[in-house]
Protein backbone atom coordinates (compact mmCIF):
# COMPACT_ATOMS: atom_id res chain seq x y z
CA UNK A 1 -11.49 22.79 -4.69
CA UNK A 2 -11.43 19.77 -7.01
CA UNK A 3 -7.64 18.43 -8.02
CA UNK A 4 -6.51 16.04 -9.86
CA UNK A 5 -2.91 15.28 -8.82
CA UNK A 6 -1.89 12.64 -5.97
CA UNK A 7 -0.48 13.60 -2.90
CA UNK A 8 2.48 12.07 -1.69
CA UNK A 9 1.39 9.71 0.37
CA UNK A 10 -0.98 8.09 -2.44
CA UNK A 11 2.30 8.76 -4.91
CA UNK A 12 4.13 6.31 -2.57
CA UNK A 13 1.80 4.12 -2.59
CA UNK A 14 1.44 3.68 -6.75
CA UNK A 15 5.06 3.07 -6.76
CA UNK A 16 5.22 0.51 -3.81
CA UNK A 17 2.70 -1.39 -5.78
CA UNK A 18 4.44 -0.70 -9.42
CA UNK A 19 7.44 -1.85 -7.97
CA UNK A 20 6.21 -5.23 -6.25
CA UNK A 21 4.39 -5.75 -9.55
CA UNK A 22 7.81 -5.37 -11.99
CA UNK A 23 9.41 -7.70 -9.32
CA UNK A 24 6.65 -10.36 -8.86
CA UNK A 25 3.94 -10.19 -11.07
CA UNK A 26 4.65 -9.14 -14.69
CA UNK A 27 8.18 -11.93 -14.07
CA UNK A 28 5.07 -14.24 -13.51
CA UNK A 29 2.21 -13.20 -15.47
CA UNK A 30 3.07 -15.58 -18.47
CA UNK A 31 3.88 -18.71 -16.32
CA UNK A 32 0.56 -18.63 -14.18
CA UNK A 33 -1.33 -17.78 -17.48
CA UNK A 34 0.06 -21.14 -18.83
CA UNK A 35 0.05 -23.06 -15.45
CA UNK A 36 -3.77 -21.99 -14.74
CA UNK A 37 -2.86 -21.98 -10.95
CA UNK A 38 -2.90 -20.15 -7.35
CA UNK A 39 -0.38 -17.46 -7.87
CA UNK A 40 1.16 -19.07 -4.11
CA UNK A 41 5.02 -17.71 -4.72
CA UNK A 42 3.64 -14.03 -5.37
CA UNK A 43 0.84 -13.96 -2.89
CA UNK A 44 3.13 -14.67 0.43
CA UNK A 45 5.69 -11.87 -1.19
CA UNK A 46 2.62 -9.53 -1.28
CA UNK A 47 2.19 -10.55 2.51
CA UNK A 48 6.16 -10.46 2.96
CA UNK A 49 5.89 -6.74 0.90
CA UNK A 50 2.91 -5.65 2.96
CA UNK A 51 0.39 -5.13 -0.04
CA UNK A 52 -2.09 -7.80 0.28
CA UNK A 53 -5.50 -6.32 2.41
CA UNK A 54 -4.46 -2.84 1.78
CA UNK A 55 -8.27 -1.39 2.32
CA UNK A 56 -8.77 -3.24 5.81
CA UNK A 57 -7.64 -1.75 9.04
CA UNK A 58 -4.34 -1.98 10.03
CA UNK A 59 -4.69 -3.52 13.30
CA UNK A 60 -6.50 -6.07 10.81
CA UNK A 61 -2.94 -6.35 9.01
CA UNK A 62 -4.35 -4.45 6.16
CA UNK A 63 -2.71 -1.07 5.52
CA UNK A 64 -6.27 1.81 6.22
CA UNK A 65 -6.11 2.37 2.83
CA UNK A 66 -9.20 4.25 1.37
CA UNK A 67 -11.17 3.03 -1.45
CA UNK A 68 -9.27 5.51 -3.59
CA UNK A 69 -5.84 4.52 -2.52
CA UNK A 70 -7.03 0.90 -3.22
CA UNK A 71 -8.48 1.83 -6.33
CA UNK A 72 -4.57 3.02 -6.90
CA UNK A 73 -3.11 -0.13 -5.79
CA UNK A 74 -5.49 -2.17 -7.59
CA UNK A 75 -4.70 -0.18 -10.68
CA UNK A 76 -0.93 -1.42 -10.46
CA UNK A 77 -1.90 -4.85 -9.84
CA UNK A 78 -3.81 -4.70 -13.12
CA UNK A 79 -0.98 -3.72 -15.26
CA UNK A 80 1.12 -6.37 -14.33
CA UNK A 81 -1.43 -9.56 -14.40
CA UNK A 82 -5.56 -9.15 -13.65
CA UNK A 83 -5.57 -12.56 -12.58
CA UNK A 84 -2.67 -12.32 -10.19
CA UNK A 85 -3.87 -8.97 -8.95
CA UNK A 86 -7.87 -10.87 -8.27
CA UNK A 87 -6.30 -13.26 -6.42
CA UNK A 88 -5.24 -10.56 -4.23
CA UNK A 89 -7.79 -8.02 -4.29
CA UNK A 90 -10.49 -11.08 -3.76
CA UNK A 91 -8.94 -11.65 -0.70
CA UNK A 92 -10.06 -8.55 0.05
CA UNK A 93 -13.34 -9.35 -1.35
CA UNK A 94 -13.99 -11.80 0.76
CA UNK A 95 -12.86 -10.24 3.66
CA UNK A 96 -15.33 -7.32 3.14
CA UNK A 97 -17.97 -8.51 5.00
CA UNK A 98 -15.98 -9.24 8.31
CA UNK A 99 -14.97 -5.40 8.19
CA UNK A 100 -18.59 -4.42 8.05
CA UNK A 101 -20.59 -6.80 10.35
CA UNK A 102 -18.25 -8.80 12.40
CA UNK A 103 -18.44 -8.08 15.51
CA UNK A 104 -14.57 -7.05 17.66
CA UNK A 105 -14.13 -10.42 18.64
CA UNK A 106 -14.99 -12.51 15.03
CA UNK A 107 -12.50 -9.89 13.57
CA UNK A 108 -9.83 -10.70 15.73
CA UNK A 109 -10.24 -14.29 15.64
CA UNK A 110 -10.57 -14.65 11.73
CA UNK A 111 -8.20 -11.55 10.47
CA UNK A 112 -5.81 -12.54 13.19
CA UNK A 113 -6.23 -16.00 11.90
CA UNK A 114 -5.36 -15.42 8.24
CA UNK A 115 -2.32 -12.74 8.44
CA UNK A 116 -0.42 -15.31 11.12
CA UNK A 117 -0.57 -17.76 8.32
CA UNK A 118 -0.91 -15.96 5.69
CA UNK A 119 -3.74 -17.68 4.09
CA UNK A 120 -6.46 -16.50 1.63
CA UNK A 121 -10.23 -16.31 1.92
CA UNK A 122 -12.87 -16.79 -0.97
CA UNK A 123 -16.48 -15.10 -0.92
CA UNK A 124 -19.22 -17.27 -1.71
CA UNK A 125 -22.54 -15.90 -3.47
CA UNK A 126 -22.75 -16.79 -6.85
CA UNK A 127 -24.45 -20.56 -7.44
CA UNK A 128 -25.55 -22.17 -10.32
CA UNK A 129 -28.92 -20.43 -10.64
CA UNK A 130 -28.60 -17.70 -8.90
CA UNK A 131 -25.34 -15.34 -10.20
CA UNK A 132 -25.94 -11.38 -10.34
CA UNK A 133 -30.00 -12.33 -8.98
CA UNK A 134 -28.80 -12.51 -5.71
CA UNK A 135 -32.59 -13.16 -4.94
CA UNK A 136 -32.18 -16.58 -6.68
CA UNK A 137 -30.28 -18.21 -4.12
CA UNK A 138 -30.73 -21.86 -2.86
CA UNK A 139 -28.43 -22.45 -0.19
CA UNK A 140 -30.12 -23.30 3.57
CA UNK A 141 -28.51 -22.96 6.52
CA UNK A 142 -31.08 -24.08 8.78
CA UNK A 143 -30.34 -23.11 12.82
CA UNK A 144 -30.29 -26.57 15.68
CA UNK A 145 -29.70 -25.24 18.59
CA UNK A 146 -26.19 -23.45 18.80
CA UNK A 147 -25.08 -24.31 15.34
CA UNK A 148 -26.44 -24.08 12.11
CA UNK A 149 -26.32 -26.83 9.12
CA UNK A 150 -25.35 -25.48 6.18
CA UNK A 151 -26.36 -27.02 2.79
CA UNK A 152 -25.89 -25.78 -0.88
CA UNK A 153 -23.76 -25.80 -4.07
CA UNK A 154 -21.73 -22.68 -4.93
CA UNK A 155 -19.91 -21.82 -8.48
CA UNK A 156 -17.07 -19.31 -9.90
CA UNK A 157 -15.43 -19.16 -6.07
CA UNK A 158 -12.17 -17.26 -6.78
CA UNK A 159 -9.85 -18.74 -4.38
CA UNK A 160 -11.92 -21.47 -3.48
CA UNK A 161 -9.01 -23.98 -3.50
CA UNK A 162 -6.50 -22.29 -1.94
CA UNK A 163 -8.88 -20.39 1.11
CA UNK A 164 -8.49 -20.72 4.56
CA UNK A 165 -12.35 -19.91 5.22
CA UNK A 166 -14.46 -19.00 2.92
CA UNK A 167 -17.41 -16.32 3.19
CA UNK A 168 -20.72 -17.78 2.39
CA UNK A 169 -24.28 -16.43 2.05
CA UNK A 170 -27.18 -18.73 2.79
CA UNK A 171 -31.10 -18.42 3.62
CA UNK A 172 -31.62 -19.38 7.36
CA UNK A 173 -35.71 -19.33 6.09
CA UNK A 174 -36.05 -20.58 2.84
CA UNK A 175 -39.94 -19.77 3.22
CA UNK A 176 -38.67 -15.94 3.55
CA UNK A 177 -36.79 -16.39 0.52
CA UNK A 178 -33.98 -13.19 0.01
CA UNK A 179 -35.08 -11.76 3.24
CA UNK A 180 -33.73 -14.34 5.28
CA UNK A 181 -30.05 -14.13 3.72
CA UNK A 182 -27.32 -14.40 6.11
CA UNK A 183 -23.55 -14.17 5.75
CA UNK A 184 -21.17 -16.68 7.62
CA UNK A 185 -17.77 -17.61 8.22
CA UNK A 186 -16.95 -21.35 7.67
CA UNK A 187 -13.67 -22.92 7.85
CA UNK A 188 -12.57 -24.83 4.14
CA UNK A 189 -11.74 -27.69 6.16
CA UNK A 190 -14.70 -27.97 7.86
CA UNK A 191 -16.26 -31.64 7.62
CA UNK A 192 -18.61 -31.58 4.34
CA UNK A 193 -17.34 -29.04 2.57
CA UNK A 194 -16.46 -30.43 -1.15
CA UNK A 195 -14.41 -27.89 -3.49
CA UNK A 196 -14.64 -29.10 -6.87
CA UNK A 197 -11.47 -29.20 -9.64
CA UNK A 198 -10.71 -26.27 -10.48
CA UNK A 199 -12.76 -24.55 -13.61
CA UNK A 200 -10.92 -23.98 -16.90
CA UNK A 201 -11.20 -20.92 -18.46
CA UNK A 202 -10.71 -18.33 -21.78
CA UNK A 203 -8.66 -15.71 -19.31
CA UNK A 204 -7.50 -14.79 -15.87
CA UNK A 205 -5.92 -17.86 -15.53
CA UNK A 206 -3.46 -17.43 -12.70
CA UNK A 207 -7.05 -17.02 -10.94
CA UNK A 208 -8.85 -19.97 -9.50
CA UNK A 209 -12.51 -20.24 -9.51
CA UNK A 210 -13.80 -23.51 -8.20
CA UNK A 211 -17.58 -24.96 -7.74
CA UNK A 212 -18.35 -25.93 -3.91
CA UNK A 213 -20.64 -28.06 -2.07
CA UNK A 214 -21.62 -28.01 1.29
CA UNK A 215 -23.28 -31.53 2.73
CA UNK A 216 -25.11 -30.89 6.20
CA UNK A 217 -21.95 -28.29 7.35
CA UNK A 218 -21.93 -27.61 11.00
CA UNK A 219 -21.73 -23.63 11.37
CA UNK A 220 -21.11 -22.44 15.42
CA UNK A 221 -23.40 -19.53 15.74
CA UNK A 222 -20.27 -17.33 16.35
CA UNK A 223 -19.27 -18.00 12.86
CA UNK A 224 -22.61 -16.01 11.50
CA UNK A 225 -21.97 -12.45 10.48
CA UNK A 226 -24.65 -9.80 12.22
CA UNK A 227 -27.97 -11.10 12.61
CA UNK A 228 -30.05 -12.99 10.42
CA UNK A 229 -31.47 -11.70 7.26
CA UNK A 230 -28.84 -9.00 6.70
CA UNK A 231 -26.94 -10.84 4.72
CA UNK A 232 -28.37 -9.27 1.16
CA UNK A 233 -27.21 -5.56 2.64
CA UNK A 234 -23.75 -7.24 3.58
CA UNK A 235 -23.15 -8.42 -0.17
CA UNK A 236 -24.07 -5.02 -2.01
CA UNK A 237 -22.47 -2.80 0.84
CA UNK A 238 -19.73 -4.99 -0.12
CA UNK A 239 -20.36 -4.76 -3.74
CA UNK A 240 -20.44 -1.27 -3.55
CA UNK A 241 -16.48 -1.14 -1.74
CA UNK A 242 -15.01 -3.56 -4.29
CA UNK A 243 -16.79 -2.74 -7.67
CA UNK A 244 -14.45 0.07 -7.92
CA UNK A 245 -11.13 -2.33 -7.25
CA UNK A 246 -12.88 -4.31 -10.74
CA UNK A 247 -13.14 -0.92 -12.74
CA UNK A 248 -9.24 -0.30 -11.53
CA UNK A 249 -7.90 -3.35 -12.76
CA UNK A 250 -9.42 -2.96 -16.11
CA UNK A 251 -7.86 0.08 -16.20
CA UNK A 252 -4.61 -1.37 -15.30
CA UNK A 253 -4.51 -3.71 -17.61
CA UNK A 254 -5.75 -1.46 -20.42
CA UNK A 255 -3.16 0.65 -19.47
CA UNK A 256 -0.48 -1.83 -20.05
CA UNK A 257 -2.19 -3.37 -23.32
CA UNK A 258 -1.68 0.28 -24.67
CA UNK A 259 1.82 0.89 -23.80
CA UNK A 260 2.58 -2.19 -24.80
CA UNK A 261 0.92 -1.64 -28.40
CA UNK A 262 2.39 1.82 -28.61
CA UNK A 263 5.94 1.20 -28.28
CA UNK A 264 5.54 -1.78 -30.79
CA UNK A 265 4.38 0.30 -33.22
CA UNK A 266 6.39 3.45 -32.93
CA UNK A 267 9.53 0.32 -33.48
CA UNK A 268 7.48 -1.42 -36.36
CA UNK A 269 9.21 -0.11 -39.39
CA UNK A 270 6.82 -0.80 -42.52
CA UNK A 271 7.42 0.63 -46.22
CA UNK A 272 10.04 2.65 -44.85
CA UNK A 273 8.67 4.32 -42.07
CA UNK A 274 6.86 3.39 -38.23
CA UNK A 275 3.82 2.41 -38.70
CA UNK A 276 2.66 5.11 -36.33
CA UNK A 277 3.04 7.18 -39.66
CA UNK A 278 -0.36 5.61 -40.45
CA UNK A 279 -3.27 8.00 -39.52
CA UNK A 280 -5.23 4.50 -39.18
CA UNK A 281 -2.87 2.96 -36.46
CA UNK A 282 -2.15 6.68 -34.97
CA UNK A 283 -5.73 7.45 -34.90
CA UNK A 284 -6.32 3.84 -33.03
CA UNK A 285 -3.59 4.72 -30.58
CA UNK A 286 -5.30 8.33 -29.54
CA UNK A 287 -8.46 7.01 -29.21
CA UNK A 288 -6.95 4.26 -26.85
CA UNK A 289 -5.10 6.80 -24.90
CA UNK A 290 -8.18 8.62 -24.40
CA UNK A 291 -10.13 5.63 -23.28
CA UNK A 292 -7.31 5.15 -20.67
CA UNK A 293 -7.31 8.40 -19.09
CA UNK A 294 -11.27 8.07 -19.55
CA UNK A 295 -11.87 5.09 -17.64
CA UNK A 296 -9.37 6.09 -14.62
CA UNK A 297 -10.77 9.11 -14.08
CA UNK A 298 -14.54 7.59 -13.74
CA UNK A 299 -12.27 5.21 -11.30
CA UNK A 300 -11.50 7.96 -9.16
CA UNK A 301 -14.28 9.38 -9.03
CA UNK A 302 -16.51 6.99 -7.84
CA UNK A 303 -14.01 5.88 -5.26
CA UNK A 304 -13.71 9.91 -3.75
CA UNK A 305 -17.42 9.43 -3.65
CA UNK A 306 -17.84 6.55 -1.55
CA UNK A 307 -14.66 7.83 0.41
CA UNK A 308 -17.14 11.31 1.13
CA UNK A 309 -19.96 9.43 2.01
CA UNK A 310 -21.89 10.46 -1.28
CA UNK A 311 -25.19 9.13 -2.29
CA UNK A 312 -24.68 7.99 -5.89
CA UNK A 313 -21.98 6.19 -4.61
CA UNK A 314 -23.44 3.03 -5.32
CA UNK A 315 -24.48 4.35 -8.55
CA UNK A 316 -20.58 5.62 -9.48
CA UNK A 317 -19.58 2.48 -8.50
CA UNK A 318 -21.71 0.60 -11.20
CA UNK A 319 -20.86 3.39 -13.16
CA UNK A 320 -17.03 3.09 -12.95
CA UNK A 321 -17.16 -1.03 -13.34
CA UNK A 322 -19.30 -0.61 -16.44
CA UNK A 323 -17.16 1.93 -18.14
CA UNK A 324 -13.68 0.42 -17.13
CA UNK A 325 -14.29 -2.92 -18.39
CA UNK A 326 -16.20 -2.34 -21.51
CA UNK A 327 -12.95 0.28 -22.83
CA UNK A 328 -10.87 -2.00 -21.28
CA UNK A 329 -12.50 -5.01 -23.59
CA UNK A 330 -11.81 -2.54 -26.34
CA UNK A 331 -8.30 -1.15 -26.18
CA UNK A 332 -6.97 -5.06 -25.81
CA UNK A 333 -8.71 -5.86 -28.63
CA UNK A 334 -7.21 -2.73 -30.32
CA UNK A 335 -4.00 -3.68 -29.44
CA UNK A 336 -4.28 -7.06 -30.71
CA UNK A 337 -5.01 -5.39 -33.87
CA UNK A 338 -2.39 -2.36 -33.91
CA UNK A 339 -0.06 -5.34 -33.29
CA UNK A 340 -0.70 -7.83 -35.72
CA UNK A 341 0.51 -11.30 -35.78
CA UNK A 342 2.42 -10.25 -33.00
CA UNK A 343 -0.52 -9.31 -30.60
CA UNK A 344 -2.28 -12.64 -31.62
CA UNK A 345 1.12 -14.66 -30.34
CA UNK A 346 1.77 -15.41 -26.95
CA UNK A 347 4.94 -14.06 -26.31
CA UNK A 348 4.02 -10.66 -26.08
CA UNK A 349 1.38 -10.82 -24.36
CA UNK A 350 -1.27 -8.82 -25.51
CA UNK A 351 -3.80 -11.38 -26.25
CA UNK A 352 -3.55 -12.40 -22.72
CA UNK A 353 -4.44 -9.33 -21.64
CA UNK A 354 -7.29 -9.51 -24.10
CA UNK A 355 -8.70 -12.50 -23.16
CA UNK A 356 -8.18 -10.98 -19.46
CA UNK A 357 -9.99 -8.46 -20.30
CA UNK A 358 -13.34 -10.29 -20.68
CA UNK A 359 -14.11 -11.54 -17.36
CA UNK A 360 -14.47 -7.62 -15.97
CA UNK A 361 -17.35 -7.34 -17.75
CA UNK A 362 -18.76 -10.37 -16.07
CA UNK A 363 -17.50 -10.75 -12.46
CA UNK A 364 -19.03 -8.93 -9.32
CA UNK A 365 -22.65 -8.29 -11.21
CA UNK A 366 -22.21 -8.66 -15.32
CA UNK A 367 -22.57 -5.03 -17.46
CA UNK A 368 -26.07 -5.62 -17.98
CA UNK A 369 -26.95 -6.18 -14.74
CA UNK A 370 -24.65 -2.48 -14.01
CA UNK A 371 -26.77 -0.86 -16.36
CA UNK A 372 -29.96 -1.96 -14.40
CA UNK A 373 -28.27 -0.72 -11.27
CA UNK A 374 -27.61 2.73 -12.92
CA UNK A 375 -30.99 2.92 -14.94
CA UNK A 376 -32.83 2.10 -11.25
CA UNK A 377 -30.84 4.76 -9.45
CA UNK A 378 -31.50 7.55 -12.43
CA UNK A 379 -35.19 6.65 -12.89
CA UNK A 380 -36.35 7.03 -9.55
């Protein structure tokens, strides 16, 4: 029978999360914006409040939550700051891969590794020719005996800066092109890794993206991830975990953008009367509130599908990412506008969460490139 409610386990856990995020992130969500840094202070209170790495195993110090109960979490983290709540769910991004092709002893060494100091990881795919063509990548890391050298130049790294290790994907055959793609574990500190100054950008400030390059990096062999060549089904199995966790935060921060604009206006007293007495703003407001509910429950619903082992899961999940942050784009921008001169200022926030707002529809495969995925999936 299909239901929409939560039970009460998945209740607890959307108020564990609301709660951290009144204490720690929305206190915060201003200052990083203006600071443009690693959200440190609130990242070792979501280790201290056990909410960072909820999907991964708990033996893994994550809490075995499902990609619906993360989608709830991440949902949270989204109305109180998208860039604080990246810097945390990228964790889990980047993390992804270890969950799905390390082998029992890389997973002990590298979770166990991260939750004793509780560090960050960063997941590195994207370079400067080669973004949502995953095809297009450059990077070599060419095998010598036990070890491999690893050579390349990576761009938009969340966490790059702050990681512990960092997640890489790199041909091991540049003659076999995307067929030779192989995932790896290397340490930030390893000798010849260079992490560019951070990047500057419109939104998601309190989120750090950073360029790398790698200069003839010594990889152990027990640092690759499976064998070699599976590194392309690594990234979109983990694409198709973490697309959802993109669609939630856009929903999140939608979410708040709309409260936010709806209180203000049922309090903004104009000839006489709230505002909301305007079928122009009221209208605005209802179709907001729509788009909302809209773009959660395409949330859900992609995550109980890859949670059930469904098919168009990987299709949902484009789905879900697509429609999240495109109304999410919209009802920030609509409550700019129900808001005024007020939601163009800074101290309320709003345009923050607009300009927040953008980067869904770019991050983990642009809108376009979700719309191939979907058009692919219902052509064949």
């Amino acid at each position: 029978m299909v239901g929409f409610s939560l039970d009460e386990r998945q209740m607890a856990i959307k108020a564990k999360y609301n709660e951290f995020v009144k204490q720690y992130v929305t206190p915060n969500a201003l200052k990083y914006d203006q600071l443009a840094e690693f959200p440190w202070e609130v990242v070792k209170a979501a280790y201290a409040e056990g909410i960072m790495n909820g999907p991964m195993p708990a033996k893994f110090g994550g809490n075995d939550y499902s990609i619906f109960d993360g989608a709830i979490a991440s949902e949270e983290l989204g109305a109180g700051c998208i860039g604080i709540g990246i810097s945390i769910d990228a964790n889990t991004l980047a993390l992804t891969p270890l969950y799905l092709a390390a082998n029992e002893e890389q997973q002990k060494k590298f979770f166990g590794h991260i939750n004793e100091i509780k560090g960050v990881a960063a997941y590195a795919l994207t370079e400067p020719n080669a973004g949502s063509d995953v095809a297009g990548i450059k990077s070599t890391a060419i095998k010598h005996g036990d070890k491999y050298i690893l050579n390349g130049h990576k761009r938009f790294i969340t966490n790059a800066e702050a990681a512990t290790f960092i997640t890489v994907f790199a041909l091991t055959n540049p003659e076999k092109g995307a067929r030779s793609l192989t995932a790896f574990v290397v340490p930030a500190d390893s000798p010849g890794v260079e992490i560019k100054p951070r990047l500057q950008k419109m939104g998601q400030k309190a989120s750090v993206q950073n360029e790398i390059l790698f200069h003839d990096v010594e990889i152990p062999e027990a640092n690759r991830l499976g064998d070699e060549g599976t590194g392309f089904l690594i990234a979109m199995k983990t694409f198709d975990r973490t697309r959802t966790g993109v669609a939630a935060l856009s929903v999140g921060n939608a979410r708040a953008a709309y409260e936010r604009a709806l209180h203000w206006a049922k309090n903004r007293i104009q000839f006489g009367a709230p505002i909301t007495a305007n079928q122009g703003v009221s209208f605005m407001l209802a179709d907001m509130a729509t788009e909302v509910e809209a773009a959660r429950l395409m949330t859900w619903y992609a995550a109980w599908a890859y949670d059930t082992g469904s098919k168009s899961a990987g299709k949902l999940s484009a789905m879900a990412k697509l429609l999240a942050s495109d109304l999410g784009m919209k009802i920030t921008t609509d409550a700019v506008q129900v808001m005024g001169g007020d939601g163009y200022s800074f101290d309320f926030g709003v345009e923050k969460m607009m300009r927040d707002a953008k980067l869904c529809q770019i991050y983990e495969g642009t809108n376009q490139v979700q719309r191939v995925v979907i058009s692919k999936s219902i052509l064949k």
